[in-house]
Protein backbone atom coordinates (compact mmCIF):
# COMPACT_ATOMS: atom_id res chain seq x y z
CA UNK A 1 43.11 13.80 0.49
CA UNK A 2 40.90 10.62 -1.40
CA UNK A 3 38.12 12.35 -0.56
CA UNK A 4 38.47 15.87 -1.23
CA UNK A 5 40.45 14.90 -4.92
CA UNK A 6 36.80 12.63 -5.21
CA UNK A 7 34.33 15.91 -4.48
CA UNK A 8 36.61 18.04 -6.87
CA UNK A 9 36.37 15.35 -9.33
CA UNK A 10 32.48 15.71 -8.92
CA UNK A 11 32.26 19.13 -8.68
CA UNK A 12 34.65 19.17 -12.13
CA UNK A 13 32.18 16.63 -13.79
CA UNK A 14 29.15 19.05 -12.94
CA UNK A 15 30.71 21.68 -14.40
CA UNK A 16 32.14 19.88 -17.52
CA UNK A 17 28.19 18.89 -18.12
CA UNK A 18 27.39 22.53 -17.72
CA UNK A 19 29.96 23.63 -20.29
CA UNK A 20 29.05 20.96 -22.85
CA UNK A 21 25.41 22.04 -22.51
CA UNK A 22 26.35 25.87 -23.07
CA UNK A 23 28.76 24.72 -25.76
CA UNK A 24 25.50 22.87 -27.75
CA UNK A 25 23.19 25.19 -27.30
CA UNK A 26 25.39 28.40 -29.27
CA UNK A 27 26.19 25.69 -31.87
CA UNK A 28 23.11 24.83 -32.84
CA UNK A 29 21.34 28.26 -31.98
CA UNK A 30 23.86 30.03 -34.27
CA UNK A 31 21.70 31.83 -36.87
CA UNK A 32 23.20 30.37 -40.11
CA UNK A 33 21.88 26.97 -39.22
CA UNK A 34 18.31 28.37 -39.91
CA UNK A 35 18.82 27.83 -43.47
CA UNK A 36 19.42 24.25 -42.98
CA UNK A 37 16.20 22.22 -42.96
CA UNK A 38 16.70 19.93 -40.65
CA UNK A 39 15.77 19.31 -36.62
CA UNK A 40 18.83 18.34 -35.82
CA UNK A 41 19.81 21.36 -34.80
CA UNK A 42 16.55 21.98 -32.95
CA UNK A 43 17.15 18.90 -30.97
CA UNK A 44 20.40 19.76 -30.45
CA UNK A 45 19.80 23.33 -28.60
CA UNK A 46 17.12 21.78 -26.54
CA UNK A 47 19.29 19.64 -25.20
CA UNK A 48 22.19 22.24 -24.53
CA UNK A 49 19.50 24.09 -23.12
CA UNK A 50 18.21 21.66 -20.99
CA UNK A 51 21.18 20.13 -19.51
CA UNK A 52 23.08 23.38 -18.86
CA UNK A 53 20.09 24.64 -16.64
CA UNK A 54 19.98 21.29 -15.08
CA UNK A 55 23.70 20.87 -14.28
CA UNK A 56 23.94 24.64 -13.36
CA UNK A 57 20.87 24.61 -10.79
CA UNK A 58 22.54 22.41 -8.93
CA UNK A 59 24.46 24.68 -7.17
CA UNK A 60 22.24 28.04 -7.21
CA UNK A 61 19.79 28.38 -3.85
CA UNK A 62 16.39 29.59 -5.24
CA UNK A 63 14.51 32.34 -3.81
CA UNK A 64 11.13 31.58 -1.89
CA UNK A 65 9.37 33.14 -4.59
CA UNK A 66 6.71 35.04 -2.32
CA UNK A 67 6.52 38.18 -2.46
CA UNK A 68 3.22 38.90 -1.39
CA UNK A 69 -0.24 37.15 -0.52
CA UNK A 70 -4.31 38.15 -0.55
CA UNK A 71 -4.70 40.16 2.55
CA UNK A 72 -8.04 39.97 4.51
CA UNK A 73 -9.41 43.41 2.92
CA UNK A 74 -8.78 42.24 -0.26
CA UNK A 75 -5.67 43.57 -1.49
CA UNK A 76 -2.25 42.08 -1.66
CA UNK A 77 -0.21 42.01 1.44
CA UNK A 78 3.77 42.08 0.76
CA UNK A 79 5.64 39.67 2.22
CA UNK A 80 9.03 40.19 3.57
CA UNK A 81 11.36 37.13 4.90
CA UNK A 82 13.41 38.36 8.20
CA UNK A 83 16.04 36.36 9.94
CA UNK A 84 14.36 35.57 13.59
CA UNK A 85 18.20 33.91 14.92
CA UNK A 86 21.04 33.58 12.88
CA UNK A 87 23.37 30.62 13.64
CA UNK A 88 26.20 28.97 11.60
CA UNK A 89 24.56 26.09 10.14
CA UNK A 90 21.09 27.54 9.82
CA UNK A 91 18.77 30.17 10.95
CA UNK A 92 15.53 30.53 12.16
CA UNK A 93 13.23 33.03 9.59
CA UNK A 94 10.13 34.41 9.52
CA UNK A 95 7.53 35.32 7.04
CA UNK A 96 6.71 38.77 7.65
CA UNK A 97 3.50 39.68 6.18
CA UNK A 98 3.55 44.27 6.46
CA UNK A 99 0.46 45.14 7.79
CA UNK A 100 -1.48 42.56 9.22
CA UNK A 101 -1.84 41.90 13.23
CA UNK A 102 -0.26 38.81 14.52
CA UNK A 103 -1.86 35.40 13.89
CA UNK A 104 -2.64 33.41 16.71
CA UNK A 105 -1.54 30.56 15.29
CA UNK A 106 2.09 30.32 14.81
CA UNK A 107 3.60 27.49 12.79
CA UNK A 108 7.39 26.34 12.66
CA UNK A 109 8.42 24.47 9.60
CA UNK A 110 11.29 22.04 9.97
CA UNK A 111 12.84 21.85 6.63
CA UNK A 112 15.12 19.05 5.30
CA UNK A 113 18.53 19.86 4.67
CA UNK A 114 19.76 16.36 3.33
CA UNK A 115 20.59 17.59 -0.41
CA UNK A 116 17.82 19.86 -0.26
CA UNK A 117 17.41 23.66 0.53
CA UNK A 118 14.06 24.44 2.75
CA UNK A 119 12.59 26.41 -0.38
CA UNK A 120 11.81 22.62 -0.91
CA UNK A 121 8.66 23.83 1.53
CA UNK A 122 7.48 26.99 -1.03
CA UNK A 123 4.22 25.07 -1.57
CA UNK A 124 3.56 24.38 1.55
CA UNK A 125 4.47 27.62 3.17
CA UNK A 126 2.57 29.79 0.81
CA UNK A 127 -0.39 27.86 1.65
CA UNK A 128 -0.03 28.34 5.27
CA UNK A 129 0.14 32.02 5.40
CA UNK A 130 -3.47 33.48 4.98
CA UNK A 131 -4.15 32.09 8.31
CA UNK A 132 -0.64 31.38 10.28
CA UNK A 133 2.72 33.43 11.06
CA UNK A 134 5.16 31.03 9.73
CA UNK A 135 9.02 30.29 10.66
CA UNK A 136 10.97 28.24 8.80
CA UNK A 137 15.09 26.63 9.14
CA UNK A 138 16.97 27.84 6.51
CA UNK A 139 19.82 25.12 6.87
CA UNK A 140 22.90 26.91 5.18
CA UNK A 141 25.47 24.64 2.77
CA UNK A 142 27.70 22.64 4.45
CA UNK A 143 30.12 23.34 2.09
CA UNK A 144 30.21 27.25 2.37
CA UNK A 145 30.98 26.72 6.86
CA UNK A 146 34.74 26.97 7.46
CA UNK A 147 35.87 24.17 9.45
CA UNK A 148 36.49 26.59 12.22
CA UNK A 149 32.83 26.67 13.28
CA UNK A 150 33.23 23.39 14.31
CA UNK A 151 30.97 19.96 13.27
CA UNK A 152 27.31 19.61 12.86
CA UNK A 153 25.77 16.40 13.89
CA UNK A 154 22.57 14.53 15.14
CA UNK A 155 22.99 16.14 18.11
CA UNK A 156 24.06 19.76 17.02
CA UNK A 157 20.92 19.61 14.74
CA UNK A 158 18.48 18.33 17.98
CA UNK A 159 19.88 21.01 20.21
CA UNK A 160 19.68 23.57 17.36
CA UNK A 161 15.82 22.81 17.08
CA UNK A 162 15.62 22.81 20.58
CA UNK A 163 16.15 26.39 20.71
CA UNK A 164 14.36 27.28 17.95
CA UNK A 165 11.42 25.82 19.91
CA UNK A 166 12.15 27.96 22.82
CA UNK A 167 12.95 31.17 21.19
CA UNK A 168 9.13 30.77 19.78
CA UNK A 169 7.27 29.07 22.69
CA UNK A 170 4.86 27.08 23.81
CA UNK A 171 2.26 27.94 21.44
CA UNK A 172 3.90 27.22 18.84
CA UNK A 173 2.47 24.22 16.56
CA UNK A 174 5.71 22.41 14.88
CA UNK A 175 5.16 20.45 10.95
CA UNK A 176 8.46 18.58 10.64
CA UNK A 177 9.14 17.69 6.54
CA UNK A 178 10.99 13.81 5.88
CA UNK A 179 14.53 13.94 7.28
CA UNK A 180 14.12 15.75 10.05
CA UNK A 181 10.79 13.99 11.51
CA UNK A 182 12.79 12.33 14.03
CA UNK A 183 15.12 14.89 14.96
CA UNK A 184 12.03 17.08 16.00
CA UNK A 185 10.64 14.39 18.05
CA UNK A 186 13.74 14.32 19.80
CA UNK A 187 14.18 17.79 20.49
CA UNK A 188 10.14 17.91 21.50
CA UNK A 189 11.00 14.63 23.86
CA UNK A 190 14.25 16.89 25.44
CA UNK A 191 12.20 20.00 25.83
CA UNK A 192 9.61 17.78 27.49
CA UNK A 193 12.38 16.57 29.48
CA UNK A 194 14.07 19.33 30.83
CA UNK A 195 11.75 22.11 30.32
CA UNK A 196 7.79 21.21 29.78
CA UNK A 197 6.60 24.56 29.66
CA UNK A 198 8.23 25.33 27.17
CA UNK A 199 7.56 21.91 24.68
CA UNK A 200 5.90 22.93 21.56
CA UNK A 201 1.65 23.10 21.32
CA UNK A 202 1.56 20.49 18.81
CA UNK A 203 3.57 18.44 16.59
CA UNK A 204 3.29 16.87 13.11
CA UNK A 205 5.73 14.69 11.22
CA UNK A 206 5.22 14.00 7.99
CA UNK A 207 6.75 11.20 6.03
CA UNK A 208 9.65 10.75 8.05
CA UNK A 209 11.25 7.69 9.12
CA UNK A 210 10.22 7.28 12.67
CA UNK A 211 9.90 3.66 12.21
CA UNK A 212 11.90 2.06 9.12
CA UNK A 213 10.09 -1.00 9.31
CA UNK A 214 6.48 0.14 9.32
CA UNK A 215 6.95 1.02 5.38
CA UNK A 216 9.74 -1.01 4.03
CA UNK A 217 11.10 0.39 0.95
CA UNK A 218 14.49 -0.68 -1.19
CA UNK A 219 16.20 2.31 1.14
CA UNK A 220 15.63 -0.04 4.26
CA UNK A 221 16.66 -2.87 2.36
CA UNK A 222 19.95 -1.25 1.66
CA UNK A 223 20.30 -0.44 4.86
CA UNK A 224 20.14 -3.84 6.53
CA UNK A 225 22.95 -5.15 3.57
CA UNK A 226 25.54 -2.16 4.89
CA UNK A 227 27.30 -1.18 7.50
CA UNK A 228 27.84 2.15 9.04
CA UNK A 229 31.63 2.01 7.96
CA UNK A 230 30.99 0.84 4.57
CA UNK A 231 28.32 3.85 4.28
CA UNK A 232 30.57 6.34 5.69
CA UNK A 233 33.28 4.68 3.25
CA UNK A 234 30.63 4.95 0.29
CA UNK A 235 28.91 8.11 0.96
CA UNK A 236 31.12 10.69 2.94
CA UNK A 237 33.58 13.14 1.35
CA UNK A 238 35.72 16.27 2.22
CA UNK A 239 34.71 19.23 0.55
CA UNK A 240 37.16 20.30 -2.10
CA UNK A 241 39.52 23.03 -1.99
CA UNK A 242 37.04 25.58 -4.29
CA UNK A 243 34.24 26.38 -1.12
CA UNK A 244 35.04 27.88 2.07
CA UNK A 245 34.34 24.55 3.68
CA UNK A 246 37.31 23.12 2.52
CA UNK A 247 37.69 19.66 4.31
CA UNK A 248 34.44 19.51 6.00
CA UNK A 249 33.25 16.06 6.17
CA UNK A 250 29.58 15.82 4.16
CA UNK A 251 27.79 13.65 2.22
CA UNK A 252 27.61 15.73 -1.14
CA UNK A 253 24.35 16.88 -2.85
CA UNK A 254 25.16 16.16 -6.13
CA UNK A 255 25.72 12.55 -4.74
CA UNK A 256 22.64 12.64 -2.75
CA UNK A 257 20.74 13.35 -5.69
CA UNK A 258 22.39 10.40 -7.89
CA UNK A 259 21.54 7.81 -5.41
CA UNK A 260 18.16 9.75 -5.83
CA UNK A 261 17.66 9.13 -9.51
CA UNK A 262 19.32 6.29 -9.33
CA UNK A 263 16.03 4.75 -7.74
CA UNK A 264 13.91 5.35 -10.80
CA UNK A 265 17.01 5.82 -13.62
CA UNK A 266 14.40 4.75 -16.28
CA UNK A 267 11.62 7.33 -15.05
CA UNK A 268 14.02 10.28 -14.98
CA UNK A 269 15.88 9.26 -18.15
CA UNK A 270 12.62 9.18 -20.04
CA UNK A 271 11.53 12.54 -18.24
CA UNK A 272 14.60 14.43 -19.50
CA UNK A 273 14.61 12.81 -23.16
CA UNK A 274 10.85 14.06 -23.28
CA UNK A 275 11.58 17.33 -21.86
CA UNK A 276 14.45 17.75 -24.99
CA UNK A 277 11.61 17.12 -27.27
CA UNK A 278 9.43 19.81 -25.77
CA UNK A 279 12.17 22.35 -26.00
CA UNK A 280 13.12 21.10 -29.66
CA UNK A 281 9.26 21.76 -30.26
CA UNK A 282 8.59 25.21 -28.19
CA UNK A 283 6.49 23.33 -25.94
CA UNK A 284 8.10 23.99 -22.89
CA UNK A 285 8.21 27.05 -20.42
CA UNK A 286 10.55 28.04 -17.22
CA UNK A 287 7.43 27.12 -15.17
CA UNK A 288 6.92 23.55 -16.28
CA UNK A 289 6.60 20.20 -13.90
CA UNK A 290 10.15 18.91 -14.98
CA UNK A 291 11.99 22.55 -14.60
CA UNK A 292 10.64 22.93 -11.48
CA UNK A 293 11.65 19.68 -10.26
């Protein structure tokens, strides 16, 4: 019960920040104050502004964004996104581009899903589908699975990956994203294992921790001053009684992403102060490096 009272007393911190951030922003946007010379006011909404968007994205999923790319005669090709397998903790999808013949190159993209969503990958799967039909896991929230569906671990994510890897076949060429480098390897090595034919083509990892060591960072240093129990101690919560995970054991997002920050506290703290003075100024836009961060 610890727990769950700890990720409701997170969840209730997010959305106090969210409400103090709307609150601000009306205040100081309220038409009266333009008679009163003074930037106080300016700075003020900016900063309602910007920390009500940032406290309140932390719990909207954004949308891939692509709706349609340059075909090869020229014009625009739309792009539809279609659920290849659905599963409880994440599904397999596919680009559909309407019109065009199937590439023969077929790319999955393994997508993180520690704190992240896989639109994390927009960049990088816009880019690959000119030339490449592209699938992608779209891990779902921990928080929204009952506890009925039962528990999703190392191994649940491997096997889960594993048949993703069938269900596409052997020609398919596999780009695995950070966190789940080593998982893929894994479920490659198993497929190799118990079914060669049908291993993936080929298959890239990119900065993922296969080997700790090779790159120490403060992360691995952590890591060799802590124990598994005092992480799990630390880091692991129930989720609250507000989602339809209720009780679910997870290591929350929004604490994910304060150990994140946490790494760089001066670079992000200087980040949003300068964003506040953008927005005080009308120098910022929806599209800019820090929103979209």
């Amino acid at each position: 019960m610890k727990s769950m009272a700890t990720y409701d007393l997170m969840e209730a911190t997010r959305n106090t920040n969210e409400w103090l951030g709307a609150t601000a922003r009306a205040f100081a946007s309220y038409p009266a104050w333009g008679m009163v010379p003074h930037p106080f006011f300016k700075v003020l909404s900016a900063w309602g502004r910007i920390t009500e968007r940032s406290f309140a994205r932390m719990v909207i999923k954004p949308g891939w964004g692509i709706t349609s790319i340059p075909g090869e005669d020229g014009r625009d090709a739309v792009v539809t996104v279609e659920t290849a397998l659905a599963r409880p903790f994440g599904d397999l999808i596919h680009f559909h581009v309407q019109g065009r013949k199937p590439k023969p190159r077929k790319v999955l993209l393994v997508a993180p899903m520690s704190g992240h969503y896989a639109t994390l990958l927009r960049s990088t799967v816009a880019s690959l589908l000119p030339d490449c039909d592209v699938y992608v896991t779209d891990w779902h929230n921990a928080r929204d699975i009952p506890v009925s569906a039962g528990k999703f671990d190392i191994e649940d994510y491997t096997l889960y990956l594993v048949e993703f890897m069938r269900h596409l076949g052997p020609q398919t060429n596999v780009i695995a994203v950070c966190q789940p480098a080593p998982l893929a390897l894994a479920a490659t090595a198993y497929l190799a294992e118990e079914e060669p034919k049908a291993q993936p083509r080929t298959l890239t990892l990119i900065g993922g921790p296969i080997d700790p060591d090779a790159a120490a960072t403060d992360v691995t240093d952590f890591g060799r001053r802590i124990t598994m129990g005092q992480l799990e101690q630390l880091a692991i919560q129930r989720v609250g009684f507000k989602y339809a995970g209720c009780g679910r054991l997870v290591y929350p997002g929004l604490l994910q992403l304060a150990s994140f920050i946490s790494m760089n506290a001066d670079r992000h703290a200087q980040a949003f102060f300068d964003q506040v003075v953008r927005a005080a100024k009308g120098e910022a836009s929806e599209h800019d490096a820090h929103n979209r961060f």
